[in-house]
Protein backbone atom coordinates (compact mmCIF):
# COMPACT_ATOMS: atom_id res chain seq x y z
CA UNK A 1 97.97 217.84 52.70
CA UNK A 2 98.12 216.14 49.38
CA UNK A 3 93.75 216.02 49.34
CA UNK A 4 94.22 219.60 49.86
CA UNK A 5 95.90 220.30 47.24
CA UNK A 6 93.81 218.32 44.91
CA UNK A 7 90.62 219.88 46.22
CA UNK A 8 92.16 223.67 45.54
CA UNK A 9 93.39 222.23 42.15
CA UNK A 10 90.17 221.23 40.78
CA UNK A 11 88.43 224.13 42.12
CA UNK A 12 91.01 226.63 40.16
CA UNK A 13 90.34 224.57 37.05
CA UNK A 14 86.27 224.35 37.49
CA UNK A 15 87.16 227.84 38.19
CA UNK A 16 88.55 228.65 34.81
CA UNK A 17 86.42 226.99 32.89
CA UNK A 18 83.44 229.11 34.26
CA UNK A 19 85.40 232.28 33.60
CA UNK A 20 85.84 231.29 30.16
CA UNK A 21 82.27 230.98 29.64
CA UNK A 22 80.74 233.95 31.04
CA UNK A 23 83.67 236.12 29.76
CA UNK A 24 82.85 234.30 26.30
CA UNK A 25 79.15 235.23 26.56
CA UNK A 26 80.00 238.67 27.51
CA UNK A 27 81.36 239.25 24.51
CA UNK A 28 79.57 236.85 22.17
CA UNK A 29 76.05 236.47 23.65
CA UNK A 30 75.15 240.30 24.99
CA UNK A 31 75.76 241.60 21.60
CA UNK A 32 73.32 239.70 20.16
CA UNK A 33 71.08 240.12 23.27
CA UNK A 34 71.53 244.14 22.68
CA UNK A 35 71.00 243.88 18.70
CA UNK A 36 73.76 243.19 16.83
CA UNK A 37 74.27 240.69 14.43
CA UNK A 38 76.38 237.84 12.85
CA UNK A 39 76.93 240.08 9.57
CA UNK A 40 78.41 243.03 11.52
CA UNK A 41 80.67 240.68 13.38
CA UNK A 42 81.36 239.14 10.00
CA UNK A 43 82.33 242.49 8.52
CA UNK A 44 84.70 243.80 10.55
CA UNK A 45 87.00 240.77 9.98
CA UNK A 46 86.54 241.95 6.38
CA UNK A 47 87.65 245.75 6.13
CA UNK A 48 86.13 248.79 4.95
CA UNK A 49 83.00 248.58 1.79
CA UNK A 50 82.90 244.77 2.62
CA UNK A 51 80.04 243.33 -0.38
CA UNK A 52 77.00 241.04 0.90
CA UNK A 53 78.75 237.58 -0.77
CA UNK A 54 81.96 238.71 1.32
CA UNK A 55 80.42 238.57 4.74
CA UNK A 56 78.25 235.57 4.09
CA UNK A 57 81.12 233.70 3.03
CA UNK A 58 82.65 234.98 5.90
CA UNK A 59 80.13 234.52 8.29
CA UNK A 60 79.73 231.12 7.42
CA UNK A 61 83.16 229.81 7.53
CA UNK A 62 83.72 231.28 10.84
CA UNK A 63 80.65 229.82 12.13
CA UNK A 64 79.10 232.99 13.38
CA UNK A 65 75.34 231.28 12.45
CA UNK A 66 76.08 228.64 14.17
CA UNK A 67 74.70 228.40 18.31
CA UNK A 68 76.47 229.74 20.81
CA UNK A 69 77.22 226.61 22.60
CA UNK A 70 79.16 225.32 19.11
CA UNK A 71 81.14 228.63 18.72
CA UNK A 72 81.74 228.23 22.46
CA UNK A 73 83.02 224.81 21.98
CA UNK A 74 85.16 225.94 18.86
CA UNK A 75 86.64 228.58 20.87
CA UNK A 76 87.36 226.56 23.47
CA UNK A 77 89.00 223.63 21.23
CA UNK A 78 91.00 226.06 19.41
CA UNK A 79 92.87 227.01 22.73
CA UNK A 80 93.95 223.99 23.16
CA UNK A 81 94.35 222.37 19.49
CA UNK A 82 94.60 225.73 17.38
CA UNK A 83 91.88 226.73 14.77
CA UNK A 84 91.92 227.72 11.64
CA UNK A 85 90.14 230.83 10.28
CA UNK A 86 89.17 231.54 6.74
CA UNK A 87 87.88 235.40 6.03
CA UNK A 88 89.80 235.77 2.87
CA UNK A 89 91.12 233.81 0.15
CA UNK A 90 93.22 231.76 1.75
CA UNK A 91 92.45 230.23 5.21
CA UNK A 92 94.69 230.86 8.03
CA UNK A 93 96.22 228.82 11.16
CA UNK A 94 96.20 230.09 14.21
CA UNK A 95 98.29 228.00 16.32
CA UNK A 96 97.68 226.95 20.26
CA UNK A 97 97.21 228.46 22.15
CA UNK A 98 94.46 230.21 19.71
CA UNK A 99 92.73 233.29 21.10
CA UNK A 100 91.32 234.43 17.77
CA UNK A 101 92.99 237.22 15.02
CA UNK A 102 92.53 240.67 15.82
CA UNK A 103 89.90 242.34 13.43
CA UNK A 104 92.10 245.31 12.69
CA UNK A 105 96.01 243.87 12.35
CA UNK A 106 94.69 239.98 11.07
CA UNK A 107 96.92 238.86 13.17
CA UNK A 108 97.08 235.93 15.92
CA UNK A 109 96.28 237.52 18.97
CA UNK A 110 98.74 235.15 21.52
CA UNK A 111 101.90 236.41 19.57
CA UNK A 112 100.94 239.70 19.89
CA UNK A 113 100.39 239.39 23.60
CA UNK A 114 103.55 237.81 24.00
CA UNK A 115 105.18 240.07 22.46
CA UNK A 116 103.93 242.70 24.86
CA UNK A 117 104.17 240.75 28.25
CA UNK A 118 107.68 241.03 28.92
CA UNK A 119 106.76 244.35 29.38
CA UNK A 120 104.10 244.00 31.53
CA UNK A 121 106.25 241.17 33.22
CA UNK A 122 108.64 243.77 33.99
CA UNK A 123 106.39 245.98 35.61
CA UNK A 124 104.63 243.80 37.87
CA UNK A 125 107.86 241.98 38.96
CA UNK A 126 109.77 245.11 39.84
CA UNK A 127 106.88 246.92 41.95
CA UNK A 128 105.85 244.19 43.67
CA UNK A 129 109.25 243.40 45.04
CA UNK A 130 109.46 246.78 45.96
CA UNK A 131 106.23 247.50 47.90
CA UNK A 132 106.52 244.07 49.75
CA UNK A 133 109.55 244.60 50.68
CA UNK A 134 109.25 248.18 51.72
CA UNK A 135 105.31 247.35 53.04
CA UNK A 136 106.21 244.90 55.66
CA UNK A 137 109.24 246.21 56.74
CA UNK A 138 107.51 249.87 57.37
CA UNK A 139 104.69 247.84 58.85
CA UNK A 140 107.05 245.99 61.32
CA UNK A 141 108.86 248.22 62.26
CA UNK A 142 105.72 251.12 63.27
CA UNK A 143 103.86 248.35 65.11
CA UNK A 144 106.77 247.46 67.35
CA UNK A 145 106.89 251.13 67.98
CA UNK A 146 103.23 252.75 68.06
CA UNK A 147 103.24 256.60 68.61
CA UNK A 148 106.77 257.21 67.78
CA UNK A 149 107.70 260.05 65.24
CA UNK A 150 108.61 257.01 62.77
CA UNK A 151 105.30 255.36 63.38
CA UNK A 152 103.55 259.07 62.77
CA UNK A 153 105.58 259.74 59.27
CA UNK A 154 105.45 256.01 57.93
CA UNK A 155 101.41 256.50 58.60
CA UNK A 156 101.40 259.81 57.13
CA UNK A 157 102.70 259.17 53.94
CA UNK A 158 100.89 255.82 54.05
CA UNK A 159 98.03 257.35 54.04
CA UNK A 160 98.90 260.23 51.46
CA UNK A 161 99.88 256.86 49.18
CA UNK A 162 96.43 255.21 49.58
CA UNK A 163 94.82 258.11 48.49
CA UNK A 164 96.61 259.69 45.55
CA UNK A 165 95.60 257.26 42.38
CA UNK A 166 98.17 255.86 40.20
CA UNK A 167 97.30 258.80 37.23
CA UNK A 168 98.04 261.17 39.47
CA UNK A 169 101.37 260.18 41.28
CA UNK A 170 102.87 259.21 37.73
CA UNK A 171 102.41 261.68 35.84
CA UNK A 172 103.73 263.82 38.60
CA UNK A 173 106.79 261.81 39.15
CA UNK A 174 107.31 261.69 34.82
CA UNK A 175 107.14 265.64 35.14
CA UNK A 176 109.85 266.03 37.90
CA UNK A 177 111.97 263.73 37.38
CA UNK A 178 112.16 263.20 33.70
CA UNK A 179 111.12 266.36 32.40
CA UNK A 180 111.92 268.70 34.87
CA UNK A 181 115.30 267.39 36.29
CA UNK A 182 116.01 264.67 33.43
CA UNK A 183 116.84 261.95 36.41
CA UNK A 184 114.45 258.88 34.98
CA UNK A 185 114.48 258.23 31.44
CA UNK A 186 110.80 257.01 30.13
CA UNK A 187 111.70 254.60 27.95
CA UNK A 188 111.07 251.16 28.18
CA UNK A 189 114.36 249.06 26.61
CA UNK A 190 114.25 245.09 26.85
CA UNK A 191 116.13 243.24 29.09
CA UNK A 192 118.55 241.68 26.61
CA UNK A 193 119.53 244.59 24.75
CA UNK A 194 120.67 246.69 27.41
CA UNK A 195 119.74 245.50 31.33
CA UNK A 196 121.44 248.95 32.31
CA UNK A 197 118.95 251.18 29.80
CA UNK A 198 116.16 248.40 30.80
CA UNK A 199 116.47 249.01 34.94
CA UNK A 200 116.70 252.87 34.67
CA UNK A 201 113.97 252.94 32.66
CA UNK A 202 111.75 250.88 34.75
CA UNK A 203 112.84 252.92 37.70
CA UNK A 204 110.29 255.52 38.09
CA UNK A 205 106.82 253.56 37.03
CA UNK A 206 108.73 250.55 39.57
CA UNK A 207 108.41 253.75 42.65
CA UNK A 208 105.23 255.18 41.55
CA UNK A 209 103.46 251.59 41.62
CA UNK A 210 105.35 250.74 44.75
CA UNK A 211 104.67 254.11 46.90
CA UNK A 212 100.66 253.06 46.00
CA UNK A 213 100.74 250.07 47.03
CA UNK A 214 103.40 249.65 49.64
CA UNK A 215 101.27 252.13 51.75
CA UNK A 216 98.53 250.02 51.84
CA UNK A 217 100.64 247.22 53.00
CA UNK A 218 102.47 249.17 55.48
CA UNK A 219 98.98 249.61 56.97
CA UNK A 220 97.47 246.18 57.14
CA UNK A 221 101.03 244.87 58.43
CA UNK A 222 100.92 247.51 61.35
CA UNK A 223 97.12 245.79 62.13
CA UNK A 224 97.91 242.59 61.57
CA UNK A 225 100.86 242.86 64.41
CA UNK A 226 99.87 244.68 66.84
CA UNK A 227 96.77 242.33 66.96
CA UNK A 228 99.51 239.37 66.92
CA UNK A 229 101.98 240.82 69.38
CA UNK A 230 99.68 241.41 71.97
CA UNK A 231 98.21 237.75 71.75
CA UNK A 232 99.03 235.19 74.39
CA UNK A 233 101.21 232.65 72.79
CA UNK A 234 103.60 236.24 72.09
CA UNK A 235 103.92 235.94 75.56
CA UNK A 236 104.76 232.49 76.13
CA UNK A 237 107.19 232.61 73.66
CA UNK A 238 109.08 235.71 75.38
CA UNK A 239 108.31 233.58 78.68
CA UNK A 240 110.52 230.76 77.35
CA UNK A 241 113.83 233.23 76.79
CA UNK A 242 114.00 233.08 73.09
CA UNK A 243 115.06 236.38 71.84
CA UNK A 244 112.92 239.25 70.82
CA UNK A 245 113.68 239.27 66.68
CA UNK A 246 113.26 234.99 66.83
CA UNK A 247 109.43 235.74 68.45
CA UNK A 248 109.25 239.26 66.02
CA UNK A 249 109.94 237.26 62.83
CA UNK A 250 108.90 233.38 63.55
CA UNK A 251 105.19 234.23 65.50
CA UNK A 252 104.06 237.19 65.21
CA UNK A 253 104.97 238.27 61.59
CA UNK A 254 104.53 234.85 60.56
CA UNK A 255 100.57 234.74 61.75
CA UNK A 256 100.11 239.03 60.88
CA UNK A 257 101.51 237.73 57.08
CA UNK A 258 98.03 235.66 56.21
CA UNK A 259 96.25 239.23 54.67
CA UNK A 260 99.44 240.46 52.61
CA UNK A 261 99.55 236.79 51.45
CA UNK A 262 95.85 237.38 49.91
CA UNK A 263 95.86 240.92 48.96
CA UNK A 264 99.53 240.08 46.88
CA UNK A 265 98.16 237.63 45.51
CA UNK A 266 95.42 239.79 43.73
CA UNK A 267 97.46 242.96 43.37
CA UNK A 268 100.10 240.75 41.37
CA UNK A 269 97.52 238.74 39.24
CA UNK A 270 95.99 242.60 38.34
CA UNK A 271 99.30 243.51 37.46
CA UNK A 272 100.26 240.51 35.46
CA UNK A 273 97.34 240.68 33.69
CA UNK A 274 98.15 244.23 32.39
CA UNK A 275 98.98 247.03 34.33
CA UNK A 276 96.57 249.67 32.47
CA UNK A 277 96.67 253.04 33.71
CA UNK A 278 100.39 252.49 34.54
CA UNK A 279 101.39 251.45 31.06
CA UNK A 280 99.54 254.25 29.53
CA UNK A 281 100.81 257.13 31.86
CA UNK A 282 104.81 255.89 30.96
CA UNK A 283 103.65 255.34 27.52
CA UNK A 284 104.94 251.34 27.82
CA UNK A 285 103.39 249.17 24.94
CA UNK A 286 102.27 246.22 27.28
CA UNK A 287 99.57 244.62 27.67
CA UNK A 288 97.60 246.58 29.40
CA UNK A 289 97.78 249.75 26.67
CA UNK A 290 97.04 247.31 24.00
CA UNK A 291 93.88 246.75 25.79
CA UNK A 292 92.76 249.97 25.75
CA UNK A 293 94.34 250.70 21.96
CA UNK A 294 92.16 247.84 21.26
CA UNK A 295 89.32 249.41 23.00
CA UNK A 296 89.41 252.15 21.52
CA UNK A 297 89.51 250.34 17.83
CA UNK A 298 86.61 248.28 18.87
CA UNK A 299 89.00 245.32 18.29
CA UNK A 300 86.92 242.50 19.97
CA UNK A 301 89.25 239.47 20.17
CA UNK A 302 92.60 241.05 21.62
CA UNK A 303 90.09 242.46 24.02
CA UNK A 304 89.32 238.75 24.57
CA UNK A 305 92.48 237.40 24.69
CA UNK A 306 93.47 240.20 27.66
CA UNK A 307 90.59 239.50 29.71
CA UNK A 308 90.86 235.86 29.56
CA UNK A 309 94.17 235.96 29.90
CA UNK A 310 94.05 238.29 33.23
CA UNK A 311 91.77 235.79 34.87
CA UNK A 312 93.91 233.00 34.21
CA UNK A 313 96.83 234.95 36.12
CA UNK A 314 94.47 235.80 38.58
CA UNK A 315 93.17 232.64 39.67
CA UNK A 316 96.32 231.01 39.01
CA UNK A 317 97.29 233.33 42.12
CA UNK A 318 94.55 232.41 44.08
CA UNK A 319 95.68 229.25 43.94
CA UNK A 320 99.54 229.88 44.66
CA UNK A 321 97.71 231.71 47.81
CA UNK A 322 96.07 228.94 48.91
CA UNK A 323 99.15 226.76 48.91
CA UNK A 324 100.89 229.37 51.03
CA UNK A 325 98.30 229.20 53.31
CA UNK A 326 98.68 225.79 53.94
CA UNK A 327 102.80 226.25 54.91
CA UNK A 328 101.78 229.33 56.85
CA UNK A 329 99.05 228.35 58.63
CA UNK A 330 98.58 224.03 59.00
CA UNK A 331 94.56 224.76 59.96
CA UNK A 332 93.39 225.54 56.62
CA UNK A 333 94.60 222.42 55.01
CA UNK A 334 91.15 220.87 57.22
CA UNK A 335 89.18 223.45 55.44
């Protein structure tokens, strides 16, 4: 168990560290590779009219003529130890851990996200509770009873769920019930100012994000147990006289869980990581919109910061599944 867990460990970090590297290159190498070059990187730290003696000063304290491999290595350092960054007349410190300044605000780009990720936070936390819980237990319940009219409906609207993308089903939901019948308010107010004003608020994006993806559970849990309920061991079980919700819960959801473990997983990390179209439909200033505000301003190192920061969550997930795996299921840990 404990070699396992070592093995999956190491992997997540090797993991990371090539993430890092082809998400740095992305950004850093395919530039270059597509024409650009260390002066107009230089320059946008700068501002508007920047003068030639102002970009090569820049451009040389930053290390932008430097090869990739040392600004790779800088970057990399910096997350860990901080950096410090002089485009102007005084240099600046940018505390661990560093993910550069932002070319338009020159500001540190990990404050900012934090700063935003309670949002996002919020978000994720809320709809995934929601479509897990409401996944499964729709799942359950239509496999133990195939064909009914339940079974039918739950499928129905499962399907309608699946299919409808997130753009569409919020901004529906933000014109009935918040504009239309004033039910939701779209506001987003932190948690420690008001957790009445903070839950409403969070109410409508938390339904919209759950009805997408609790169909799509309620589906693969259906699958996963009527495959596991019609298996042998189902039978032995119900052979031996223990009751019918001991053999429901304890072996067949238990073994029909394994895919919702892995798909959560991912869904969550996404989230985590910034929950884009959702954010912008509600208008929520998470992580996610700043991503695309950044986009949009050509603002290279939040950009950065989101996508490395997205991957970390992700296969930080990955390896939370993996450990599930092993308490779910004892065979993988030989894997």
């Amino acid at each position: 168990m404990f070699a396992y867990f070592i093995r999956r460990l190491l992997a997540a970090v090797m993991l990371l560290f090539v993430v890092s590297a082809i998400t740095y290159a992305i950004f850093f190498v395919l530039p270059r590779l597509a024409g650009s070059t260390p002066d107009q990187l230089a320059a946008q730290y700068i501002g508007k009219s920047p003068d030639a003696k102002t970009i090569e000063a820049v451009k040389k304290n930053l290390g932008l003529d430097d090869p990739v491999y040392v600004q790779y290595w800088d970057f990399i350092r910096g997350i860990f130890a901080g950096r410090e960054f002089n485009f102007g007349p005084d240099p600046s410190q940018c505390n661990a851990p560093c993910l550069g300044y932002s070319f338009r605000k020159h500001v540190e780009v990990w404050p900012e996200m934090l700063d935003r990720l309670p949002v996002t936070a919020s978000l994720a936390i809320g709809a995934a509770v929601l479509w897990l819980i409401s996944g499964v237990t729709t799942g359950v319940i239509s496999a133990l009873r195939p064909g009914s009219v339940f079974d039918r409906a739950a499928m129905g609207i499962a399907l309608a769920g699946v299919s409808l993308p997130m753009f569409f089903t919020g901004t529906v939901a933000l014109a009935l019930f918040t504009f239309h019948w004033e039910i939701f308010p779209n506001e987003y107010t932190p948690l420690t100012e008001n957790p009445v004003r903070w839950f409403q608020g969070l109410m409508l994006p938390w339904f919209s994000l759950a009805f997408l993806y609790s169909a799509l559970y309620a589906r693969l849990t259906r699958a996963g147990m009527l495959e596991t309920m019609g298996e042998d061991y189902i039978r032995t079980a119900r052979a031996k006289g223990l009751k019918e919700p001991v053999v429901i819960t304890r072996h067949g959801l238990r073994s029909a869980l394994t895919p919702i473990v892995t798909i959560f997983g991912m869904d969550f990390a996404l989230l985590l990581g910034g929950a884009v179209i959702t954010e912008t439909v509600f208008s929520f200033d998470g992580v996610g919109s700043w991503a695309v505000q950044s986009i949009n301003e050509n603002d290279l190192p939040p950009i950065l910061g989101v996508t490395l920061f997205a991957a970390f969550f992700i296969v930080m997930c990955n390896l939370v599944v993996d450990f599930v795996y092993a308490a779910i299921d004892p065979r993988v840990r030989v894997s």
